[in-house]
PDB file of N, CA and C in Angstrom:
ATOM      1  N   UNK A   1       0.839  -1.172   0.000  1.00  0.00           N
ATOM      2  CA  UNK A   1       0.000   0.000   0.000  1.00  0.00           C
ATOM      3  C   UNK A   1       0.888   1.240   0.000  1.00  0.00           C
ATOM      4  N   UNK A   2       0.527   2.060  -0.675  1.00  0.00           N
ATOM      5  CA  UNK A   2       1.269   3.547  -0.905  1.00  0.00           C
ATOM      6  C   UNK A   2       0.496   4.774  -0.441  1.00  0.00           C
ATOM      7  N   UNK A   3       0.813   5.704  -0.084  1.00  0.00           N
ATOM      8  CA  UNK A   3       0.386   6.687   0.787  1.00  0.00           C
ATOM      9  C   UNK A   3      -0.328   7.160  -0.924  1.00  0.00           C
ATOM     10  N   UNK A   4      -1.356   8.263  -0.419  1.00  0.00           N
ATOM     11  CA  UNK A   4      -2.318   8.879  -1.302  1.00  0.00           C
ATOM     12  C   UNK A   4      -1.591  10.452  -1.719  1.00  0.00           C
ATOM     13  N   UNK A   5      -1.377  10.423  -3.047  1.00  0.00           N
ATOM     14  CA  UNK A   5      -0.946  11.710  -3.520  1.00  0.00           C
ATOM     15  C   UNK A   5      -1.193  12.997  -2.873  1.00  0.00           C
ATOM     16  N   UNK A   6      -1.959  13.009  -2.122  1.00  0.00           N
ATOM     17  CA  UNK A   6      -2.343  14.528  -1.434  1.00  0.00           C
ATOM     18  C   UNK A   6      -1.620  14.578   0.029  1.00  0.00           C
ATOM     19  N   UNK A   7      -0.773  13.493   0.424  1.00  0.00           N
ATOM     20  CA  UNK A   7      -0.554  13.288   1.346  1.00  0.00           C
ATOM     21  C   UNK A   7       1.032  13.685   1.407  1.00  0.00           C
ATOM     22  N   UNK A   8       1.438  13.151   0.013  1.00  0.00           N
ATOM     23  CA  UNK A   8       3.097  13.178  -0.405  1.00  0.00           C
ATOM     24  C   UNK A   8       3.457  14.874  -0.474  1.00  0.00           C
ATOM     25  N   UNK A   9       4.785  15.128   0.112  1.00  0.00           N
ATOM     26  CA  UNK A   9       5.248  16.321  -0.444  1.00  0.00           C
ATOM     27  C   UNK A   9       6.836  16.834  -0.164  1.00  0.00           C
ATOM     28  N   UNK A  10       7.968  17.494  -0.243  1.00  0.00           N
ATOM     29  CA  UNK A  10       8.994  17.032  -0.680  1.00  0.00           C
ATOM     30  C   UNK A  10      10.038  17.651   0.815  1.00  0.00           C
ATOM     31  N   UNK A  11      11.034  16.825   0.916  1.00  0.00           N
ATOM     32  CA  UNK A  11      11.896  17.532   1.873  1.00  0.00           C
ATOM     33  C   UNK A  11      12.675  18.941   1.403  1.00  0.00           C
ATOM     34  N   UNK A  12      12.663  19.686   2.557  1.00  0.00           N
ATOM     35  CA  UNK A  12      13.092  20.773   2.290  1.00  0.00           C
ATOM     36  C   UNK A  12      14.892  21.036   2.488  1.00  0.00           C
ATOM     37  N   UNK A  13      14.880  20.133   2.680  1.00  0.00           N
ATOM     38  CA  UNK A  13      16.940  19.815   2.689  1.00  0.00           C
ATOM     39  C   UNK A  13      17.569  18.733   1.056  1.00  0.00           C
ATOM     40  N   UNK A  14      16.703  17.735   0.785  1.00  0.00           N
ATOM     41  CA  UNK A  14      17.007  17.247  -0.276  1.00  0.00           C
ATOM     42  C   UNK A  14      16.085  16.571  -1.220  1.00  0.00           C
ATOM     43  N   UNK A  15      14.642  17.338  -1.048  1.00  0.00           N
ATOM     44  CA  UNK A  15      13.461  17.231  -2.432  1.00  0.00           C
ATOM     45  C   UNK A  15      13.083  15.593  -2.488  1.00  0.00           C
ATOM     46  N   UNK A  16      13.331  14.840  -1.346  1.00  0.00           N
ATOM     47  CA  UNK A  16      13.227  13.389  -1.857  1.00  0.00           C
ATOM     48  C   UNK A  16      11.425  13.891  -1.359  1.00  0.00           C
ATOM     49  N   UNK A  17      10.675  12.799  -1.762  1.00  0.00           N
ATOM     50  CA  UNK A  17       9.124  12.689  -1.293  1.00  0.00           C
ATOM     51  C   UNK A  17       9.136  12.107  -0.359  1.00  0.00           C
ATOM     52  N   UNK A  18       8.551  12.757   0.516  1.00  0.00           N
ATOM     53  CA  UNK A  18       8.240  12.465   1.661  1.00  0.00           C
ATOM     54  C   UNK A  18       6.302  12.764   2.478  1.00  0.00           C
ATOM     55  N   UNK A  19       6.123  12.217   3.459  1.00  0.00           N
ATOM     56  CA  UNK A  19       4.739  12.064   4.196  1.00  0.00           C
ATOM     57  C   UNK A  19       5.033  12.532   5.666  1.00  0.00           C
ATOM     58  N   UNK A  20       4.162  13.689   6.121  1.00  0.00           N
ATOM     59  CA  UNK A  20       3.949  13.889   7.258  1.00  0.00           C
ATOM     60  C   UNK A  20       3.294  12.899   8.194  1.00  0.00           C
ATOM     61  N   UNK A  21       3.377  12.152   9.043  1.00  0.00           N
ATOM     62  CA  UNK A  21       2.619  11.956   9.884  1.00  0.00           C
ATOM     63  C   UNK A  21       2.577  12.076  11.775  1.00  0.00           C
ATOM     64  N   UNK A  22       1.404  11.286  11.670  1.00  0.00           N
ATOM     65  CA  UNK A  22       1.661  11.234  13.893  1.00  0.00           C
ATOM     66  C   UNK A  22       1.650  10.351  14.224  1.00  0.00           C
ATOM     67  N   UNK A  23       2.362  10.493  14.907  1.00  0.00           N
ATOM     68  CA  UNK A  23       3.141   9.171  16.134  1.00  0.00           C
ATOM     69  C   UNK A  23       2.157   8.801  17.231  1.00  0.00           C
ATOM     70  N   UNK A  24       1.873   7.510  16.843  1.00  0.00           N
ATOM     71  CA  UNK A  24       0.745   6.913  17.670  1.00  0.00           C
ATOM     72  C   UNK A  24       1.231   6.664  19.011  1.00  0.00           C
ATOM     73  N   UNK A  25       2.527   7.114  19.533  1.00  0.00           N
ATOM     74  CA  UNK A  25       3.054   7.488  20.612  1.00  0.00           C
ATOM     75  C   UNK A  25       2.799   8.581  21.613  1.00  0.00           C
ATOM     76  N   UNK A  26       3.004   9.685  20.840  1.00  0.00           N
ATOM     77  CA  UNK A  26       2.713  10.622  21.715  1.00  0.00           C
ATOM     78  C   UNK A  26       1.941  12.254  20.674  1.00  0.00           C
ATOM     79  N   UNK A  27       1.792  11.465  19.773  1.00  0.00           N
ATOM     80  CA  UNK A  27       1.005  12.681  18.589  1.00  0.00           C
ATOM     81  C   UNK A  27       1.918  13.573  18.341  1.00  0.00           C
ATOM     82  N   UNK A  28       3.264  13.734  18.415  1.00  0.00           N
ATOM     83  CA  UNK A  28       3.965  14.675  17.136  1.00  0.00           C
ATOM     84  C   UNK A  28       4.300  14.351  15.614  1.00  0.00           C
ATOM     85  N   UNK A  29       4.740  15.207  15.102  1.00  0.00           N
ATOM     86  CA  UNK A  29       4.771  15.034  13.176  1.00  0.00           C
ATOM     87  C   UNK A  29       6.053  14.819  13.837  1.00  0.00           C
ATOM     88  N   UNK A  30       6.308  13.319  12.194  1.00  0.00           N
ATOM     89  CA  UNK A  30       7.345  12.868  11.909  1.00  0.00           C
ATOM     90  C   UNK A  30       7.038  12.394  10.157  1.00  0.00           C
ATOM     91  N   UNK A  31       8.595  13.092   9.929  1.00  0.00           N
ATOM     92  CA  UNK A  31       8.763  12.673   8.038  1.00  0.00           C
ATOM     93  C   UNK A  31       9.296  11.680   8.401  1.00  0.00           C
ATOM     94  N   UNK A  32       8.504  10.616   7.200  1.00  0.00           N
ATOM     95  CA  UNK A  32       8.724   9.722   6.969  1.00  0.00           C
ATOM     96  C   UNK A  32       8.173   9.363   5.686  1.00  0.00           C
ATOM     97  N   UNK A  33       9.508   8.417   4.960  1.00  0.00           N
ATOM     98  CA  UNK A  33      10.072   8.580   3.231  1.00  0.00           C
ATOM     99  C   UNK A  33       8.468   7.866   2.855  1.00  0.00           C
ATOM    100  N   UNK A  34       8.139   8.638   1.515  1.00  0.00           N
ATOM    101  CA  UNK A  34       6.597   8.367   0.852  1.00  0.00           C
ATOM    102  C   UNK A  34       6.991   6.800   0.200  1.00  0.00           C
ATOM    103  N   UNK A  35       7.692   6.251   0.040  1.00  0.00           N
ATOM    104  CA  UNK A  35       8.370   4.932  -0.691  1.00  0.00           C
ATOM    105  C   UNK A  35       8.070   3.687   0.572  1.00  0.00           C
ATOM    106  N   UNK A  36       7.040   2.684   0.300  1.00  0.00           N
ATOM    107  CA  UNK A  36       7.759   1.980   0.995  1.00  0.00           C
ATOM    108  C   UNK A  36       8.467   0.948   0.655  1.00  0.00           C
ATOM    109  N   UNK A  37       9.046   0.098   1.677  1.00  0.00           N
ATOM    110  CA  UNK A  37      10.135  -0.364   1.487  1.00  0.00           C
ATOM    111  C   UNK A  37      10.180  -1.265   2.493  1.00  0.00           C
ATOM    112  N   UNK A  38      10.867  -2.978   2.466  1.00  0.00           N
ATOM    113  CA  UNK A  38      10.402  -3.917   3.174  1.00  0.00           C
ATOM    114  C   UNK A  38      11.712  -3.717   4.333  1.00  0.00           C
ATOM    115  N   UNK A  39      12.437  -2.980   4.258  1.00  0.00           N
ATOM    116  CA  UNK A  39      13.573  -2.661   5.511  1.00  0.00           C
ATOM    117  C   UNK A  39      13.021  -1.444   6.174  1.00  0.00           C
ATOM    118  N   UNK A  40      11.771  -1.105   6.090  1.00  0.00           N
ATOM    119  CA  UNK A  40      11.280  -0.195   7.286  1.00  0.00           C
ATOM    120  C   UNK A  40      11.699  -0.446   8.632  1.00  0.00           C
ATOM    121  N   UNK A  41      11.233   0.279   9.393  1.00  0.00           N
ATOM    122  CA  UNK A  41      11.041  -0.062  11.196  1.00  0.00           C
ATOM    123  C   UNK A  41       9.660   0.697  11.873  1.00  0.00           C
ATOM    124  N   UNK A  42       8.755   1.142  10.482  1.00  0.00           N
ATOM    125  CA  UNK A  42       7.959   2.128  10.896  1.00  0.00           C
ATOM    126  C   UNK A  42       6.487   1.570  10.009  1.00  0.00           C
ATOM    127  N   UNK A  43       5.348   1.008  10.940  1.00  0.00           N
ATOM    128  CA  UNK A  43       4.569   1.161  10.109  1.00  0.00           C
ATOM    129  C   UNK A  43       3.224   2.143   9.954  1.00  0.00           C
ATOM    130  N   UNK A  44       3.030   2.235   8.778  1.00  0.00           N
ATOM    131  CA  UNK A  44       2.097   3.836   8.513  1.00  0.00           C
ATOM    132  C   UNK A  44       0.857   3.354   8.418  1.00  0.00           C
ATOM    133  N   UNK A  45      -0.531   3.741   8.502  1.00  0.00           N
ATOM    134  CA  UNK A  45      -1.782   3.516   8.347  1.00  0.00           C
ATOM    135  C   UNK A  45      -2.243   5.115   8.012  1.00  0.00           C
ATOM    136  N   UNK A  46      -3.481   4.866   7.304  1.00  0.00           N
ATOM    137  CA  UNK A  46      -4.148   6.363   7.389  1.00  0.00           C
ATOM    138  C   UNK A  46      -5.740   5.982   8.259  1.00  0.00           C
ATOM    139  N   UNK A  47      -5.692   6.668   9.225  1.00  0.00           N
ATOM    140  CA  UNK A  47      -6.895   7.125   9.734  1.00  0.00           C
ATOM    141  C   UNK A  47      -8.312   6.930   9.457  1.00  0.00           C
ATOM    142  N   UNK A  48      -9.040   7.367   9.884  1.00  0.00           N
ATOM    143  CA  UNK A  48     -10.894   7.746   9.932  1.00  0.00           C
ATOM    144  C   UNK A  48     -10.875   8.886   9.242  1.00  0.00           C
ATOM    145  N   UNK A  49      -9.577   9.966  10.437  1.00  0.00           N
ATOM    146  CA  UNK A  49      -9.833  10.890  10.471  1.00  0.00           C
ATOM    147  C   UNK A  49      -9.449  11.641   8.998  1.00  0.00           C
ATOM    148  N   UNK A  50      -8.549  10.891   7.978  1.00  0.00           N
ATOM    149  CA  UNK A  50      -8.064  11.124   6.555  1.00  0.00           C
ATOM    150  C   UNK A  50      -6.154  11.425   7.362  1.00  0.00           C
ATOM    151  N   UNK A  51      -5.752  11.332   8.305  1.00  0.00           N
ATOM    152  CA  UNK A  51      -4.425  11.782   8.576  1.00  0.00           C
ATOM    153  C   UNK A  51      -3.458  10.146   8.566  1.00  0.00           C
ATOM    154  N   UNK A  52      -2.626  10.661   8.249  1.00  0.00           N
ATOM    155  CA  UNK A  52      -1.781   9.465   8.259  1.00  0.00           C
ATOM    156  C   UNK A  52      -0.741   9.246   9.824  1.00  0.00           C
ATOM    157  N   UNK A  53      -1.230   8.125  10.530  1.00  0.00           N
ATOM    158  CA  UNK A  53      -0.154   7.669  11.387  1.00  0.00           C
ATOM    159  C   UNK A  53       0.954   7.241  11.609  1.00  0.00           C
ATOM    160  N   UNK A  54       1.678   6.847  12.489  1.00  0.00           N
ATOM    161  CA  UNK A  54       3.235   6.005  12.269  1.00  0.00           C
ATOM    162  C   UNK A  54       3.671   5.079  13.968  1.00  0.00           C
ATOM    163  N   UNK A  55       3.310   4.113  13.731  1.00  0.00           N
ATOM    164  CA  UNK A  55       4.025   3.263  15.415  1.00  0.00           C
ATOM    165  C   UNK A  55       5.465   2.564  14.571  1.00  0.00           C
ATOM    166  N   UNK A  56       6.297   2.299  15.528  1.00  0.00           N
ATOM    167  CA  UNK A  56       7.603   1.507  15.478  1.00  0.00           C
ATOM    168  C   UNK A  56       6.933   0.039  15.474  1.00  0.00           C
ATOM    169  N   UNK A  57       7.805  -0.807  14.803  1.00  0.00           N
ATOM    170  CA  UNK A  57       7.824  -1.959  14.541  1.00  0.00           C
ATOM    171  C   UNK A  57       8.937  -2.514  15.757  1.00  0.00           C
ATOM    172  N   UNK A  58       8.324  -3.166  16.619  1.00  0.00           N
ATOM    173  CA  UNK A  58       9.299  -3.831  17.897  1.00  0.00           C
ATOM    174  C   UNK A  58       8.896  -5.737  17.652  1.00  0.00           C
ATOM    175  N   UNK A  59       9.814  -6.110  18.600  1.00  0.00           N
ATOM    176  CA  UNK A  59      10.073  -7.287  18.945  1.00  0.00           C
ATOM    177  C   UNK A  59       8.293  -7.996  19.079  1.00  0.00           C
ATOM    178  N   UNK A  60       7.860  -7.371  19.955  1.00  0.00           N
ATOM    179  CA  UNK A  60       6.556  -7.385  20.412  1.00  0.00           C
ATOM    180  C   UNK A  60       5.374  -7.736  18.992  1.00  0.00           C
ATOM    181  N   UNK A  61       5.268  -6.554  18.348  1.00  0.00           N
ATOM    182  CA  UNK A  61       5.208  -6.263  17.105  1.00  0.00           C
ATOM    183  C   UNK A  61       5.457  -5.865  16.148  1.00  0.00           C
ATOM    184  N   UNK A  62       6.536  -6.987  14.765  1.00  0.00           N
ATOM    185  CA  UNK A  62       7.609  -7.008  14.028  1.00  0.00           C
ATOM    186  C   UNK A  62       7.038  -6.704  13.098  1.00  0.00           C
ATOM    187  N   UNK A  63       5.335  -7.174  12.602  1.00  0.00           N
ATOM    188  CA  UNK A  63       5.081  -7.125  11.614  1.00  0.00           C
ATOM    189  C   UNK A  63       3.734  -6.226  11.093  1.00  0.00           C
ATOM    190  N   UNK A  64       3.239  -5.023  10.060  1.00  0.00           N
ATOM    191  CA  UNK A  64       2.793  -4.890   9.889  1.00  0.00           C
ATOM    192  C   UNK A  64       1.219  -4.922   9.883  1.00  0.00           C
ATOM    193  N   UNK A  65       0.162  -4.837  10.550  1.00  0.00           N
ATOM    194  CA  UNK A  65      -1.119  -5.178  10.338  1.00  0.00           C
ATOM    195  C   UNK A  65      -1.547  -4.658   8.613  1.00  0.00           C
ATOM    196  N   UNK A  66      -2.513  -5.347   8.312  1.00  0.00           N
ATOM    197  CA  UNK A  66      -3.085  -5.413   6.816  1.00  0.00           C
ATOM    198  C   UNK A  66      -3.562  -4.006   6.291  1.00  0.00           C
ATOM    199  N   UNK A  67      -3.610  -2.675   7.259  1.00  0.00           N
ATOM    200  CA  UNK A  67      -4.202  -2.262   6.989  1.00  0.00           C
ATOM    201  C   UNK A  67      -2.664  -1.080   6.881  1.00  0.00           C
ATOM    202  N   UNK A  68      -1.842  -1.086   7.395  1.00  0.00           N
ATOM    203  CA  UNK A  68      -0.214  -0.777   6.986  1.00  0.00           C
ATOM    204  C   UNK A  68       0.647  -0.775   6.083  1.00  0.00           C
ATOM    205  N   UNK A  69       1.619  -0.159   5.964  1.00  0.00           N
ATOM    206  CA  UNK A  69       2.812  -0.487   4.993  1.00  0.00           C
ATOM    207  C   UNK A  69       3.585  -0.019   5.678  1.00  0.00           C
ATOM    208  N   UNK A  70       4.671  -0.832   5.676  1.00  0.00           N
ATOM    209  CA  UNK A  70       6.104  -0.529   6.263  1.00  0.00           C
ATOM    210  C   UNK A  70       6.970   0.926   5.594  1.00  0.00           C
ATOM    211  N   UNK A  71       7.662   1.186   6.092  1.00  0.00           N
ATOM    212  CA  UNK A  71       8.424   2.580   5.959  1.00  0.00           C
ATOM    213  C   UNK A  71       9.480   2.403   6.828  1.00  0.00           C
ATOM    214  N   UNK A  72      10.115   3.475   6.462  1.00  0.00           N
ATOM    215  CA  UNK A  72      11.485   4.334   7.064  1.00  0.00           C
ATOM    216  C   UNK A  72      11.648   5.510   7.028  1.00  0.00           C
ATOM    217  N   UNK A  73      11.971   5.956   8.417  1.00  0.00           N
ATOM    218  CA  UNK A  73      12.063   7.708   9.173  1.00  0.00           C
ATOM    219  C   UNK A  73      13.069   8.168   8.047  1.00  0.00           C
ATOM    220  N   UNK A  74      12.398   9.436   7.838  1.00  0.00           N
ATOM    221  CA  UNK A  74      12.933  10.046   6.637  1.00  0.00           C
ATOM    222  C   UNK A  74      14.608  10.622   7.071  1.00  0.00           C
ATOM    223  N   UNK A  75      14.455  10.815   8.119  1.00  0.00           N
ATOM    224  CA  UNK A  75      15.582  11.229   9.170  1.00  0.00           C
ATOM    225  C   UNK A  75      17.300   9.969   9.226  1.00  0.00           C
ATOM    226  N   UNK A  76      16.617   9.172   8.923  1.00  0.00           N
ATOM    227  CA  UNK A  76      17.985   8.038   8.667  1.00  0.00           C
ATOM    228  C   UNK A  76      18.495   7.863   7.100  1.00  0.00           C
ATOM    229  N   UNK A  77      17.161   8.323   6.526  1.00  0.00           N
ATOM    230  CA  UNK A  77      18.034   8.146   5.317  1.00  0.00           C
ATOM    231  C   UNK A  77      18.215   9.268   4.301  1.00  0.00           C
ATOM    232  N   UNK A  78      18.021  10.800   5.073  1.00  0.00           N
ATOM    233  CA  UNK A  78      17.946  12.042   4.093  1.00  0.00           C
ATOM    234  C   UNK A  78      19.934  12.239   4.007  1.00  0.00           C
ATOM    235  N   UNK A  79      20.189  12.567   3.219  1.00  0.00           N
ATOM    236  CA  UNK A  79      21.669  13.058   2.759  1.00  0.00           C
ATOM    237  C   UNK A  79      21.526  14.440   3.364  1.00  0.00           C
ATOM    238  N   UNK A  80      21.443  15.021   3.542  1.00  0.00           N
ATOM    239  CA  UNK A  80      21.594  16.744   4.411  1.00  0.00           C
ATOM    240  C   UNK A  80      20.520  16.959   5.498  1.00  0.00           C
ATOM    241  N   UNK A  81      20.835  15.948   6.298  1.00  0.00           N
ATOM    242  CA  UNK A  81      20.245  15.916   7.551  1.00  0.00           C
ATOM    243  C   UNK A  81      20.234  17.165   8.557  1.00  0.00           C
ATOM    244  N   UNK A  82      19.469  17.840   9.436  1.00  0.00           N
ATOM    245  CA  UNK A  82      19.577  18.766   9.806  1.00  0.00           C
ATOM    246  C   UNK A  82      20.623  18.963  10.794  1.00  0.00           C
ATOM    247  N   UNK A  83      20.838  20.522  11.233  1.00  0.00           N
ATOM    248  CA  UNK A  83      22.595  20.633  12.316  1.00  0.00           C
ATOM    249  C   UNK A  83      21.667  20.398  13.375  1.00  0.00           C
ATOM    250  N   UNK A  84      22.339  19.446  14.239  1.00  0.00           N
ATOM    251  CA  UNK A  84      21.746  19.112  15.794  1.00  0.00           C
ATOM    252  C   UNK A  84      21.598  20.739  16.135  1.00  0.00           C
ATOM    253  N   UNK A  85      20.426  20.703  17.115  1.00  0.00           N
ATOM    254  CA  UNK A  85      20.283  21.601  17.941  1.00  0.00           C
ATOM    255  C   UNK A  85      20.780  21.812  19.072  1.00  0.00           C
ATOM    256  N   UNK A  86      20.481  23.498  19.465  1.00  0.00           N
ATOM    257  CA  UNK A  86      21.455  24.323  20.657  1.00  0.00           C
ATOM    258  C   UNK A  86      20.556  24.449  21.499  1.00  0.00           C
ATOM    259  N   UNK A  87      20.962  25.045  22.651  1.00  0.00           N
ATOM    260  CA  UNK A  87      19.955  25.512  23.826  1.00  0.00           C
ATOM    261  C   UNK A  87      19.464  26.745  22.933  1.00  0.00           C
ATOM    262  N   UNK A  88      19.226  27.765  23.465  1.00  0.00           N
ATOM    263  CA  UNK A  88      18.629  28.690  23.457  1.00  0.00           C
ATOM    264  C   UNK A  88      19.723  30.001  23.334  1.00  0.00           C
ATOM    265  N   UNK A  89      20.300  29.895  24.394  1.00  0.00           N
ATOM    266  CA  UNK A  89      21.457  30.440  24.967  1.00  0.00           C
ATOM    267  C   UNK A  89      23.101  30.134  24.135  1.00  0.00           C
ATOM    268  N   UNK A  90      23.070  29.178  23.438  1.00  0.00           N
ATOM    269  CA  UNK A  90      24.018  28.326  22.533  1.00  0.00           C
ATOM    270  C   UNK A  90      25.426  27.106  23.186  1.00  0.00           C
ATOM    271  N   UNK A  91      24.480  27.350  25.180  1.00  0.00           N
ATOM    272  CA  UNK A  91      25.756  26.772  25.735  1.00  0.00           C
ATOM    273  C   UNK A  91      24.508  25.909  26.807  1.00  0.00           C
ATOM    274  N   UNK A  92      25.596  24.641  26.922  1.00  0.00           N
ATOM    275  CA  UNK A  92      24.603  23.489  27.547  1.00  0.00           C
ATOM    276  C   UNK A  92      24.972  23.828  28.897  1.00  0.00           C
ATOM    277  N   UNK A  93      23.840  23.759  29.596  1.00  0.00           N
ATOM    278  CA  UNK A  93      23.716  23.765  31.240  1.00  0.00           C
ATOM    279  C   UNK A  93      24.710  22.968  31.753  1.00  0.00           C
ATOM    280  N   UNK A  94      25.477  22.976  32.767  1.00  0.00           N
ATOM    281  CA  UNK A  94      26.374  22.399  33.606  1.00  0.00           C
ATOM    282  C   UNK A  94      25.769  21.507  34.534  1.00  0.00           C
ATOM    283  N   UNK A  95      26.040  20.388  35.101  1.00  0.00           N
ATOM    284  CA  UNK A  95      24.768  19.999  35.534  1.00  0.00           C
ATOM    285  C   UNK A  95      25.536  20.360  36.955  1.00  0.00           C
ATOM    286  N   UNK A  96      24.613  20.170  38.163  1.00  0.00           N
ATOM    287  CA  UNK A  96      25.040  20.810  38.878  1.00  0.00           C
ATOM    288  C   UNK A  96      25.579  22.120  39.519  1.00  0.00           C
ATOM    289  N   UNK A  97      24.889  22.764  38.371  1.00  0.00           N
ATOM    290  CA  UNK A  97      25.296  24.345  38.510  1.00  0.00           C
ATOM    291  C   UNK A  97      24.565  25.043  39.554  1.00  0.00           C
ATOM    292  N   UNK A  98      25.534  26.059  40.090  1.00  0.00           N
ATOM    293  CA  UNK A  98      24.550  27.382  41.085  1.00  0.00           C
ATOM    294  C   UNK A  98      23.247  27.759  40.308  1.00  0.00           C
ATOM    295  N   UNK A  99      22.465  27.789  41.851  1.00  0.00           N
ATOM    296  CA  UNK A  99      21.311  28.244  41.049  1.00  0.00           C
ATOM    297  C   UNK A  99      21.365  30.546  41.004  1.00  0.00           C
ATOM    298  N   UNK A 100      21.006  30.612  39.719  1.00  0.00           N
ATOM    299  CA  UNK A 100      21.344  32.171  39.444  1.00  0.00           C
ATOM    300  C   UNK A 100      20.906  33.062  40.156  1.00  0.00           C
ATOM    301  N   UNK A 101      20.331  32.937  41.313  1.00  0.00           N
ATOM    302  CA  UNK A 101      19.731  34.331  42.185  1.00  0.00           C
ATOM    303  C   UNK A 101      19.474  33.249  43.692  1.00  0.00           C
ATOM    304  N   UNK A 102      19.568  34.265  44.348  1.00  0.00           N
ATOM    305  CA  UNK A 102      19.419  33.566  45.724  1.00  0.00           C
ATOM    306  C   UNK A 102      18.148  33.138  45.937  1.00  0.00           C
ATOM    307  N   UNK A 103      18.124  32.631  47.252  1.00  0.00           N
ATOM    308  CA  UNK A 103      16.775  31.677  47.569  1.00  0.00           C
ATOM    309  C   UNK A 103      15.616  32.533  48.392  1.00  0.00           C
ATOM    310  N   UNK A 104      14.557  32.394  47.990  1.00  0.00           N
ATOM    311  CA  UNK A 104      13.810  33.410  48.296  1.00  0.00           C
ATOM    312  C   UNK A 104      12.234  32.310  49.301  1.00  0.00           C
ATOM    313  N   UNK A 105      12.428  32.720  50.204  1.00  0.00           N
ATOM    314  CA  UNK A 105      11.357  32.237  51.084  1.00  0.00           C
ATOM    315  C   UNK A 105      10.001  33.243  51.238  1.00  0.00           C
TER     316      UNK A 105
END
């Protein structure tokens, strides 16, 4: 099964086709490649609602239900993957650091 043309649309680092969907985990968007492909780890379904989903393929459950197609996170296999991210600030917390203003009762 192949995702539905209105669904497909292209990465913005290297134009491959790609599918938005949500993570039947915890409901954020994740790209993941519009191709599937039997070395996935990801399988996709579309909805009631017309949106397309995505759960991991585990030990538990390796294999696809009928109503699925296997995939792969667009993220392992894009060639200009994005620059890891910074704090905010551009410098990582120390752990154990002073806290910045005194203690206020």
């Amino acid at each position: 099964m192949k995702p539905a043309s209105h669904h497909i649309t292209t990465c913005r680092r290297c134009g491959a086709p790609i599918v938005w969907c949500l993570t039947s985990a915890n409901g954020k968007r994740q790209p993941v490649n519009a191709q599937p492909t039997d070395e996935g780890n990801l399988a996709v379904t579309q909805g009631a609602d017309g949106l397309l989903y995505v759960r991991s393929l585990t030990k538990a459950h390796p294999e696809p239900r009928p109503s699925e197609w296997r995939a792969m996170p667009h993220h392992a296999t894009c060639p200009s993957p994005p620059p890891p991210r910074r704090s905010s600030d551009g410098q990582r917390a120390a752990a154990g650091s002073v806290r910045p203003g005194p203690w206020q009762r």
